[in-house]
Protein backbone atom coordinates (compact mmCIF):
# COMPACT_ATOMS: atom_id res chain seq x y z
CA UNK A 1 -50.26 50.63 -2.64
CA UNK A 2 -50.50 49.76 1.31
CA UNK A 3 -53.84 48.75 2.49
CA UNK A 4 -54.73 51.91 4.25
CA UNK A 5 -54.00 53.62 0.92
CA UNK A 6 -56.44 51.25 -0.85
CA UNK A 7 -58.97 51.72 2.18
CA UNK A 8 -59.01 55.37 1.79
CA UNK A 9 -59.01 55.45 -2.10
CA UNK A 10 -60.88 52.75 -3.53
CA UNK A 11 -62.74 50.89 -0.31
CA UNK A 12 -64.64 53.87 1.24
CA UNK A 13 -65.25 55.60 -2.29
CA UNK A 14 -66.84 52.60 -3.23
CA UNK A 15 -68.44 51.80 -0.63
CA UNK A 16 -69.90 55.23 -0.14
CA UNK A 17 -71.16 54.91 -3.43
CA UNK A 18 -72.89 52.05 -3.54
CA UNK A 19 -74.31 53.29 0.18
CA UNK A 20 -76.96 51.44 2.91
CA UNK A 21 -77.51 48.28 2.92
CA UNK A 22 -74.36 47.41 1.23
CA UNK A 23 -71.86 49.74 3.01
CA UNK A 24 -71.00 48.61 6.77
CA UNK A 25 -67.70 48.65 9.05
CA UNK A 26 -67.88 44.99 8.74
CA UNK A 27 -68.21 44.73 4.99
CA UNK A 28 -65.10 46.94 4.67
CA UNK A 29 -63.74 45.08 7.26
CA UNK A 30 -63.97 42.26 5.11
CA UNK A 31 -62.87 43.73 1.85
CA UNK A 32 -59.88 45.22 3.17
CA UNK A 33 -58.92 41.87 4.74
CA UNK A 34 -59.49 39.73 1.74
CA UNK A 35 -57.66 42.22 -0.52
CA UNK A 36 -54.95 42.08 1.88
CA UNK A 37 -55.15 38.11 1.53
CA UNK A 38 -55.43 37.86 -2.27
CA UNK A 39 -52.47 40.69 -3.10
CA UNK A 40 -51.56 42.62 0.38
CA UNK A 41 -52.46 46.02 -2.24
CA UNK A 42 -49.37 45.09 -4.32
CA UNK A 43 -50.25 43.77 -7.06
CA UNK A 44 -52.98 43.30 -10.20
CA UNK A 45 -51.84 40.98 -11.95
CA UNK A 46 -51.02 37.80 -9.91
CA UNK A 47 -47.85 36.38 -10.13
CA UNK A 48 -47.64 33.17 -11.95
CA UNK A 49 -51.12 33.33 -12.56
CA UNK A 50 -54.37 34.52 -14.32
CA UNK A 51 -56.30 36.50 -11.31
CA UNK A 52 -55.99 40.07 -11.98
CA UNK A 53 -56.91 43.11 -9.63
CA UNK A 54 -56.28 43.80 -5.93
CA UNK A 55 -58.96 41.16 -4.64
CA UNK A 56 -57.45 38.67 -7.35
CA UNK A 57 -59.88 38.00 -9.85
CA UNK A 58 -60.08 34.95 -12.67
CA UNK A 59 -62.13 35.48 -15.75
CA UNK A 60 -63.06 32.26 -14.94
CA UNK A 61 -64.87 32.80 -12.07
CA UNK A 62 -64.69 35.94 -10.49
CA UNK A 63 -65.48 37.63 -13.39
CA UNK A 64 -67.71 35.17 -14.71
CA UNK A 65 -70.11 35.38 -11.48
CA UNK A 66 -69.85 38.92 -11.39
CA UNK A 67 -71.23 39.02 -14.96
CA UNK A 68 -74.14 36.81 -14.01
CA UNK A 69 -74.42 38.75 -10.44
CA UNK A 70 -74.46 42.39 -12.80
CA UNK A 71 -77.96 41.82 -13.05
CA UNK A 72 -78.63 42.93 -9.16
CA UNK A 73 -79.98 45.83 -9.77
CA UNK A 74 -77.23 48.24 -7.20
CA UNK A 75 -74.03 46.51 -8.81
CA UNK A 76 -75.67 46.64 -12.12
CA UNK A 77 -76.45 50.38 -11.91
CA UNK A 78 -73.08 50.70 -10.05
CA UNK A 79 -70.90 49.44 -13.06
CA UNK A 80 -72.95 50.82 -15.84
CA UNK A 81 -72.83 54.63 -13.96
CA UNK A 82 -69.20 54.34 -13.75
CA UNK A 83 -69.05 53.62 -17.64
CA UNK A 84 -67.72 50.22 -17.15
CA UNK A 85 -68.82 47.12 -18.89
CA UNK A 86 -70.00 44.18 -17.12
CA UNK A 87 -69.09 40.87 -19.02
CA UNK A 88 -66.49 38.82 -18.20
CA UNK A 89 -64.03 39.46 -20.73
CA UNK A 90 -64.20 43.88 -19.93
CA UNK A 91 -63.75 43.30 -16.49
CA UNK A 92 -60.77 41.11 -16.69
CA UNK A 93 -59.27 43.14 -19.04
CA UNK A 94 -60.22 46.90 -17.20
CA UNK A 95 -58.84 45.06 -13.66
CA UNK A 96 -55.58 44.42 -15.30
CA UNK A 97 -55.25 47.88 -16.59
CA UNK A 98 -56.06 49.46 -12.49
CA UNK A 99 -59.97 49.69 -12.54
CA UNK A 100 -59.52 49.56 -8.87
CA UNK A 101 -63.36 50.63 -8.07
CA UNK A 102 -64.79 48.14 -10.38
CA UNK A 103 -62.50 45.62 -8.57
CA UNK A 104 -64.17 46.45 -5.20
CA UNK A 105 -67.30 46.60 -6.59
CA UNK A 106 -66.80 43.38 -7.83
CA UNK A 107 -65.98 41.95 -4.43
CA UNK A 108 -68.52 43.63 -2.63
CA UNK A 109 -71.28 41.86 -5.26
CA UNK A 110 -70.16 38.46 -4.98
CA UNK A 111 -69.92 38.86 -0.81
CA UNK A 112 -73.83 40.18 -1.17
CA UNK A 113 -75.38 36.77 -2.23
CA UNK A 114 -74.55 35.14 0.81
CA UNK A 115 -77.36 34.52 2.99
CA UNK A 116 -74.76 34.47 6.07
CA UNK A 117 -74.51 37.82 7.84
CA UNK A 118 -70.92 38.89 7.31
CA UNK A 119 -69.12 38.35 10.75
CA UNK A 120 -68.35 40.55 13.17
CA UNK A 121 -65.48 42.40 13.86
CA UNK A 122 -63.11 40.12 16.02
CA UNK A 123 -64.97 36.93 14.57
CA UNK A 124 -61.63 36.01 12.81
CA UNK A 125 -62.35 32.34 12.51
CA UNK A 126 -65.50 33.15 10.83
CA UNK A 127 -64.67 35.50 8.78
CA UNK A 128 -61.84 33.10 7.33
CA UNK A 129 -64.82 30.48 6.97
CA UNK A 130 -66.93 33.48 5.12
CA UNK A 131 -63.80 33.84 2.92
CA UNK A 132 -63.42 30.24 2.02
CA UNK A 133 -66.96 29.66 1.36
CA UNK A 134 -67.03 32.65 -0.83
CA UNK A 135 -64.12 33.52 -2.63
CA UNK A 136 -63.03 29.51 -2.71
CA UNK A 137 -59.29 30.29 -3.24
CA UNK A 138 -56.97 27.84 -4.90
CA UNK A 139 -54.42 28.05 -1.56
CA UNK A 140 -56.37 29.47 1.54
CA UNK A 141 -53.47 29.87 4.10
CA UNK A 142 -54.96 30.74 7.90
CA UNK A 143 -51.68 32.03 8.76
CA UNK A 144 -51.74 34.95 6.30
CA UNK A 145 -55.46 34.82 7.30
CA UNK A 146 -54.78 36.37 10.72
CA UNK A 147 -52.41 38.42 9.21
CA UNK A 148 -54.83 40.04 6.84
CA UNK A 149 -57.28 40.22 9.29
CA UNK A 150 -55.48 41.80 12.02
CA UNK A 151 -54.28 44.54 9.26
CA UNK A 152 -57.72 45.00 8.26
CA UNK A 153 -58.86 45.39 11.65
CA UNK A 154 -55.95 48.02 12.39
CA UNK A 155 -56.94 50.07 9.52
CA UNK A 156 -61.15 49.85 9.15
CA UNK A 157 -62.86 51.57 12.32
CA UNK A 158 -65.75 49.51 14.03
C-alpha cells in the first residue's frame, strides 16, 4: 500500500470516525508520518521482528498500553463499535491479519495521552521529538524521519 493509499483508506476513515477533538490536519499529519516511519505502508508484520501492523505494533507494548488506554471512553467505544476486541493478545493477533482501522485507532489513542499539543505542520524537529517520546522506538533514525515527514506533509493537507 503507498501512504496516500493508507491516508485515503484507513487514516481519514478513522479519523472521521472517531471525529472532533481527536481528528485534526496535524494529528493525521502525524499518523501518516509515523506509519511511514514504522513500515513506509508496506508491511504488517515487521521483518525480523514481533511489531505487527502499519504503525508497528508489539504486544508488548503497543498493544499492551492500548489495552490499558481502551478504557478512554472514544477509543473504547471506537473498538468495541467496530466489533473488535481490546486486549492485548486480539489486537496483536487482528493487526497481523490487516485490521488496518484498529491499527490507526490504536495509534491515534496512545498519541491522545500526551499532554504536549501535537506539533505543527512544518515543526519537523518536534514532531520527531513527539515521536520519540511517544512511540519510544527500538532504532529512531532522523534521516528516515525527514523522509517520513516530508511524505506525510506531501500527502495530508494543512
Amino acid at each position: 500500500m503507498t501512504p496516500g493509499i493508507a491516508y485515503e483508506v484507513v487514516v481519514t476513515p478513522t479519523m472521521l470516525y472517531l471525529g472532533e477533538p481527536y481528528d485534526s490536519s496535524d494529528a493525521r499529519l502525524l499518523l501518516v508520518a509515523i506509519g511511514c516511519q514504522e513500515s513506509a505502508f508496506k508491511t504488517r508484520r515487521q521483518l525480523h521482528g514481533p511489531a505487527r501492523g502499519f504503525w508497528q505494533f508489539e504486544k508488548r507494548g503497543g498493544c499492551d498500553e492500548f489495552a490499558r488506554l481502551a478504557s478512554i471512553k472514544p477509543f473504547r467505544d471506537a473498538a468495541r463499535e467496530l466489533a473488535f476486541k481490546t486486549d492485548a493478545e486480539s489486537t496483536y493477533v487482528a493487526l497481523a491479519e490487516g485490521a488496518d482501522v484498529l491499527a490507526c485507532l490504536m495509534a491515534r489513542a496512545i498519541l491522545w495521552p500526551n499532554p504536549r499539543p501535537l506539533p505543527a505542520r512544518g515543526e519537523i524537529d518536534a514532531a520527531f521529538t513527539y515521536y520519540e517520546q511517544v512511540w519510544r522506538p527500538g532504532k529512531p533514525s532522523r534521516a528516515r524521519w525527514t523522509s517520513s515527514y516530508a511524505t506525510a506533509c506531501e500527502i495530508v493537507p494543512p
